[in-house]
C-alpha atoms as a PDB file:
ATOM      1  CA  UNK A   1      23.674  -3.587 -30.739  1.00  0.00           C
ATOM      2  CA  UNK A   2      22.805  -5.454 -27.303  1.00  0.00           C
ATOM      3  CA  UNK A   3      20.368  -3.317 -25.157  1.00  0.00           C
ATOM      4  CA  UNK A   4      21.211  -3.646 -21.475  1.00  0.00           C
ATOM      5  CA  UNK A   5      18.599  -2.867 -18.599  1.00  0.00           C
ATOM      6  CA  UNK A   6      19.991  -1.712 -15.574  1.00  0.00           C
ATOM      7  CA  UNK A   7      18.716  -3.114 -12.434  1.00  0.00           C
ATOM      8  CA  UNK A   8      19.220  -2.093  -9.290  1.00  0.00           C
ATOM      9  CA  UNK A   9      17.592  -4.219  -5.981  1.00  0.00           C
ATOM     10  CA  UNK A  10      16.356  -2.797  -2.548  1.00  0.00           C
ATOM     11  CA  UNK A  11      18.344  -4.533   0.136  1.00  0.00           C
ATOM     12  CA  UNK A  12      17.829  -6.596   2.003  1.00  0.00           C
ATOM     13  CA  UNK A  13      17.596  -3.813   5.017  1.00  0.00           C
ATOM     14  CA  UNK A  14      15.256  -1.706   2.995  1.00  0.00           C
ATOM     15  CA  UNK A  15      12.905  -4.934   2.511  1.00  0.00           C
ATOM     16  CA  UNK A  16      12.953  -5.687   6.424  1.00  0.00           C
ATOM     17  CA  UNK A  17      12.284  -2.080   7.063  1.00  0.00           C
ATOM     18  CA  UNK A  18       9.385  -2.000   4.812  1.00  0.00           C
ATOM     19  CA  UNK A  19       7.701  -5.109   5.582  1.00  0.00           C
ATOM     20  CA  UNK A  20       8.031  -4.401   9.686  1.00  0.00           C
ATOM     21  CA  UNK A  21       6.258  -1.253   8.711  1.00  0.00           C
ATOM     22  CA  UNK A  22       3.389  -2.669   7.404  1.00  0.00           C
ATOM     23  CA  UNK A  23       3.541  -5.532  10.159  1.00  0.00           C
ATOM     24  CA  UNK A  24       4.289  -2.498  12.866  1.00  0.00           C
ATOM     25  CA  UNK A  25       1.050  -0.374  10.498  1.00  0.00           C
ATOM     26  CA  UNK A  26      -1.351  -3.754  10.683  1.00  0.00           C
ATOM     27  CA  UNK A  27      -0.851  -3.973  14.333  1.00  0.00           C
ATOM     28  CA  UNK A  28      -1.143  -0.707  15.577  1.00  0.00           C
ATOM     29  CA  UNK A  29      -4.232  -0.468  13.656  1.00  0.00           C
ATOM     30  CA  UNK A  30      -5.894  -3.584  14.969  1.00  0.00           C
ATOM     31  CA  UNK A  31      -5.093  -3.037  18.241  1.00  0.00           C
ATOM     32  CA  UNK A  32      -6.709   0.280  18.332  1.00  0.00           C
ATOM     33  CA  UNK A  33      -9.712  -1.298  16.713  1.00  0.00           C
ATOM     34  CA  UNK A  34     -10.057  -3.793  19.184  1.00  0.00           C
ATOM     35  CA  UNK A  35      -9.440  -2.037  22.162  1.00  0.00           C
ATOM     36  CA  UNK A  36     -11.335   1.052  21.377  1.00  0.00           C
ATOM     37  CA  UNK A  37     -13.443   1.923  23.485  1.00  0.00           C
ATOM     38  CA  UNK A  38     -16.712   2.434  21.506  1.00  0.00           C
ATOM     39  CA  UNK A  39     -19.978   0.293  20.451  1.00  0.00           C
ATOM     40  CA  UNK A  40     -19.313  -2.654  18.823  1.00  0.00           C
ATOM     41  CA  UNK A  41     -20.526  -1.849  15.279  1.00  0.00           C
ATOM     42  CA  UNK A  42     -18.666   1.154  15.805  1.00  0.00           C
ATOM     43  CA  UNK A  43     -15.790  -0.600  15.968  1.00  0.00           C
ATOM     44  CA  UNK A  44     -16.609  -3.056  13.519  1.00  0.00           C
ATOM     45  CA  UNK A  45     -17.282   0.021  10.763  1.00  0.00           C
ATOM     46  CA  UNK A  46     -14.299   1.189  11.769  1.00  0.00           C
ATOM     47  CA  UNK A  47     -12.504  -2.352  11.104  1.00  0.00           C
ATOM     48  CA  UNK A  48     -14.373  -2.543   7.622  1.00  0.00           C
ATOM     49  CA  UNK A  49     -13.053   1.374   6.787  1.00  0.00           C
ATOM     50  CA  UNK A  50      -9.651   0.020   7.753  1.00  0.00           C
ATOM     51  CA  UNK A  51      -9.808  -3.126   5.304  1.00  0.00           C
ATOM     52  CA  UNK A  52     -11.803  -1.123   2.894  1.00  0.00           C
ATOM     53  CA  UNK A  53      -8.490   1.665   3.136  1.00  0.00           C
ATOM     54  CA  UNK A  54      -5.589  -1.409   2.815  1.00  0.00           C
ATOM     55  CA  UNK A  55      -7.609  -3.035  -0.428  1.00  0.00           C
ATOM     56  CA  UNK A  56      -7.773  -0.108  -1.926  1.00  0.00           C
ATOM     57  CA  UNK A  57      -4.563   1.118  -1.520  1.00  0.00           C
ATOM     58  CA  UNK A  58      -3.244  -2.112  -2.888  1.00  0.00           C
ATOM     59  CA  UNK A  59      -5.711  -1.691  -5.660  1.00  0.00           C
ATOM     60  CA  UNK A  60      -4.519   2.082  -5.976  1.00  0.00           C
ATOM     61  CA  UNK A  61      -1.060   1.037  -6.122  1.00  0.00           C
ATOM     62  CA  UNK A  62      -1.485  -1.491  -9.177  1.00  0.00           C
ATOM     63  CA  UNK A  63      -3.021   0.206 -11.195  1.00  0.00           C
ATOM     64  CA  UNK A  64      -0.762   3.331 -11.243  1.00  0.00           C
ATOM     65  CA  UNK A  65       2.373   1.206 -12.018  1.00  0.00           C
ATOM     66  CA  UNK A  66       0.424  -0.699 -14.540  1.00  0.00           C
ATOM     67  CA  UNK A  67      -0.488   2.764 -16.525  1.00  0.00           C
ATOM     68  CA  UNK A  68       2.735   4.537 -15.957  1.00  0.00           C
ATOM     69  CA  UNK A  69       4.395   4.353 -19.187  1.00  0.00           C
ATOM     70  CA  UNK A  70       1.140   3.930 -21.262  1.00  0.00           C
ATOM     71  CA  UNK A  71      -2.832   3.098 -20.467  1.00  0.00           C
ATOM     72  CA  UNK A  72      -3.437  -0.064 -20.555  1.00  0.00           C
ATOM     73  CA  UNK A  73      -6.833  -0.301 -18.363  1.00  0.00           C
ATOM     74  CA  UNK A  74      -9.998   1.015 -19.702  1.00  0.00           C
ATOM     75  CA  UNK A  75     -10.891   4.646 -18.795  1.00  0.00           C
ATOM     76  CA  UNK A  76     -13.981   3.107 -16.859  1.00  0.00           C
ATOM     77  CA  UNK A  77     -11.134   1.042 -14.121  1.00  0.00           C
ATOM     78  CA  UNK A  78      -8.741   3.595 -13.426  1.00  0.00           C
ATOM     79  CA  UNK A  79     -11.986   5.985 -12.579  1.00  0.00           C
ATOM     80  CA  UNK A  80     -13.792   3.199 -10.308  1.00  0.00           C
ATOM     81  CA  UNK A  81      -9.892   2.404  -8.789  1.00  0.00           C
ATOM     82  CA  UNK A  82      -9.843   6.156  -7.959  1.00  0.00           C
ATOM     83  CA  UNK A  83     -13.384   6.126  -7.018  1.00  0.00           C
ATOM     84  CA  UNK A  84     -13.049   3.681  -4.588  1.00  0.00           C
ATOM     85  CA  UNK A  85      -9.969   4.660  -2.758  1.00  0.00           C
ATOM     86  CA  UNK A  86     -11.406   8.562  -2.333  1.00  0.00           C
ATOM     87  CA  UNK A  87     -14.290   6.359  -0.875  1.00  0.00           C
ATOM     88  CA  UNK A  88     -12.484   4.430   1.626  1.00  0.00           C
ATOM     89  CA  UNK A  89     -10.639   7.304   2.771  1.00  0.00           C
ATOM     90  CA  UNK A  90     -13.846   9.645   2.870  1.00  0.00           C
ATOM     91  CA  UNK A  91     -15.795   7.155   4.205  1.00  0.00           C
ATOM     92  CA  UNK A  92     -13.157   5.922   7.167  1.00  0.00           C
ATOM     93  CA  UNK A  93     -12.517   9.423   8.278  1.00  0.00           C
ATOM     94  CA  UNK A  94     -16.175  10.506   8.419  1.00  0.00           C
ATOM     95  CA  UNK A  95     -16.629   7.013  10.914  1.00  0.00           C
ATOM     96  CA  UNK A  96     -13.962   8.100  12.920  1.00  0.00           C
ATOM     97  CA  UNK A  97     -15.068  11.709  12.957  1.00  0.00           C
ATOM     98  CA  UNK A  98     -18.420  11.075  13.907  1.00  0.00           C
ATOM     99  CA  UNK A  99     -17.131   7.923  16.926  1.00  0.00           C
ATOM    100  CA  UNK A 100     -18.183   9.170  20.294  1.00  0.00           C
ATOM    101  CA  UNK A 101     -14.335   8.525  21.511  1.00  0.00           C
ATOM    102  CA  UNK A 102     -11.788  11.223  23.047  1.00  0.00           C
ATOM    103  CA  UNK A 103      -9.310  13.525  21.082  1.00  0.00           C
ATOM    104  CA  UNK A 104      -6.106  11.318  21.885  1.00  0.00           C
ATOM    105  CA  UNK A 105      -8.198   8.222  20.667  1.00  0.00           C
ATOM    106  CA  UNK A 106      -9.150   9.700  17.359  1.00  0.00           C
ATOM    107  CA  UNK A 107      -5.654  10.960  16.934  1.00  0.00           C
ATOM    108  CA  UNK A 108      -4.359   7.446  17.728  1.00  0.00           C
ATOM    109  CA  UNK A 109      -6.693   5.890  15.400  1.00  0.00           C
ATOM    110  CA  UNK A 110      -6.322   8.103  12.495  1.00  0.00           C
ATOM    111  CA  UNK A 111      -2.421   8.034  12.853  1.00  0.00           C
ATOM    112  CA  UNK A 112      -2.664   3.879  12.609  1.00  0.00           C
ATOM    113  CA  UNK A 113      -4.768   4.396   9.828  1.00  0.00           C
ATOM    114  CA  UNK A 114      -2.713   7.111   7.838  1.00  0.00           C
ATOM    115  CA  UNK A 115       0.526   4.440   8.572  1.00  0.00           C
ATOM    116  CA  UNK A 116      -1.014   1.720   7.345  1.00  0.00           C
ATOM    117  CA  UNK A 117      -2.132   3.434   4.308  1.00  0.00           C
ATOM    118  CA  UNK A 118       1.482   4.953   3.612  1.00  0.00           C
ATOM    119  CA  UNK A 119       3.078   1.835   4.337  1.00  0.00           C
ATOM    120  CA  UNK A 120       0.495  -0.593   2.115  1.00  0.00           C
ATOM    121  CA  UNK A 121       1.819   1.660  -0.756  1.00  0.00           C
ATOM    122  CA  UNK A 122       5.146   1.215  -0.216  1.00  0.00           C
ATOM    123  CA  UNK A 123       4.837  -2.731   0.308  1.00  0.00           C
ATOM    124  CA  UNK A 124       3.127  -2.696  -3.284  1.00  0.00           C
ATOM    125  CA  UNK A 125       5.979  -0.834  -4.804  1.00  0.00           C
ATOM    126  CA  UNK A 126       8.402  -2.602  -2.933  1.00  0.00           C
ATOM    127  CA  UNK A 127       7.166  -6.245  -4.342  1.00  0.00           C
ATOM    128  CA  UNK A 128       6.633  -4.870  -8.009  1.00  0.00           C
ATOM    129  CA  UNK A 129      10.119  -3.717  -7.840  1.00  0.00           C
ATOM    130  CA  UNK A 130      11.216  -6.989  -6.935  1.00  0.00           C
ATOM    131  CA  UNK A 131       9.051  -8.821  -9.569  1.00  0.00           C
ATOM    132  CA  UNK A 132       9.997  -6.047 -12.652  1.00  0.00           C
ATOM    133  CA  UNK A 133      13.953  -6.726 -11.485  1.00  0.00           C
ATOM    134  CA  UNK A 134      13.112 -10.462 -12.014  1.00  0.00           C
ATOM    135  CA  UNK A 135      11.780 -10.315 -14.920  1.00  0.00           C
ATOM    136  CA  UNK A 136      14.305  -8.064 -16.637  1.00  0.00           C
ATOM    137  CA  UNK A 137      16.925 -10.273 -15.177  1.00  0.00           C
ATOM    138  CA  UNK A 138      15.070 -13.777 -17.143  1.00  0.00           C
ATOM    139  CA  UNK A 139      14.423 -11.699 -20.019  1.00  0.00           C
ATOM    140  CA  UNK A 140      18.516 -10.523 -20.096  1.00  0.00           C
ATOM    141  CA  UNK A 141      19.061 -14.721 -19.671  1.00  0.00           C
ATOM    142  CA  UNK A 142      20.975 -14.444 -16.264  1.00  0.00           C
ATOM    143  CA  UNK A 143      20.565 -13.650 -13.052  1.00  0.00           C
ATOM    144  CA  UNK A 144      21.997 -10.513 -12.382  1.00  0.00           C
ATOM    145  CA  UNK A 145      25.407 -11.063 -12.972  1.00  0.00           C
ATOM    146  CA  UNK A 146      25.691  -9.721 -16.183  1.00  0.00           C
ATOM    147  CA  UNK A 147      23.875  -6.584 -15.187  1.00  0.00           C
ATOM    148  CA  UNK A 148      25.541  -3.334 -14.340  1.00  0.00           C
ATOM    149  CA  UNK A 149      24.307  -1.121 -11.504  1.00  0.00           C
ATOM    150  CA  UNK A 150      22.080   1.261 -11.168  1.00  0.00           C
ATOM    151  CA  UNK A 151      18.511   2.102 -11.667  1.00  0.00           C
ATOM    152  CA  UNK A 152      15.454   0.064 -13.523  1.00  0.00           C
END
């Protein structure tokens, strides 16, 4: 008996929508970096929090969908992953907390920040889905057309 994988693709509206997120995300964030009106290594901890955040969320991502149907990283990654995401996000919120800047400008920040979190995750799914469709599609020995719809 033939096993068929069903495969089902984002389209192409979805993928626009997510990637202007994370451009929309990215911007938003550096602009209120730049333009915040703070000390400069203020604003450059604040930059570093930001990066520090969008790593590990990336980082974060991965390693979830690598370990979803069974571990395959070592107890000691998937703690230090974990570790270091609670540490970006502790660590960016306690620099913003602690910036000498007004309410709306904390808000604005940590609303940037929060989006470009959120939408970093859902790039990273959004590109694994794409490369998992792929490579059920070589492994079926066509490309797509033999596949029914629905869900991977």
């Amino acid at each position: 008996m033939t096993t068929h994988y069903v495969v089902q693709r984002d389209t192409s509206s979805w993928r626009i929508q997510v990637w202007l997120s994370f451009g929309i995300a990215t911007l938003a964030s550096a602009i209120g970096v730049l333009q915040l009106p703070s000390e400069q290594l203020d604003r450059a901890f604040l930059a570093i929090g930001f990066f520090f955040c969008l790593f590990a969320s990336f980082s974060l991502a991965k390693m979830v969908r690598d370990n979803r149907d069974e571990q395959v990283d070592t107890a000691a990654w998937v703690m230090l992953v974990w570790a270091a995401f609670a540490a970006a996000v502790a660590l960016t919120a306690w620099g913003l907390w602690r910036m000498s800047i007004s309410s709306w400008q904390k808000g604005y920040m940590a609303v940037s920040w929060l989006f470009l979190v959120s939408s970093t995750f859902t790039l990273a799914k959004m590109i694994r889905d794409e490369h998992e469709a792929g490579l059920v599609e070589r492994s079926n020995g066509s490309a797509g057309s033999a596949l029914e719809p629905g869900v991977l």
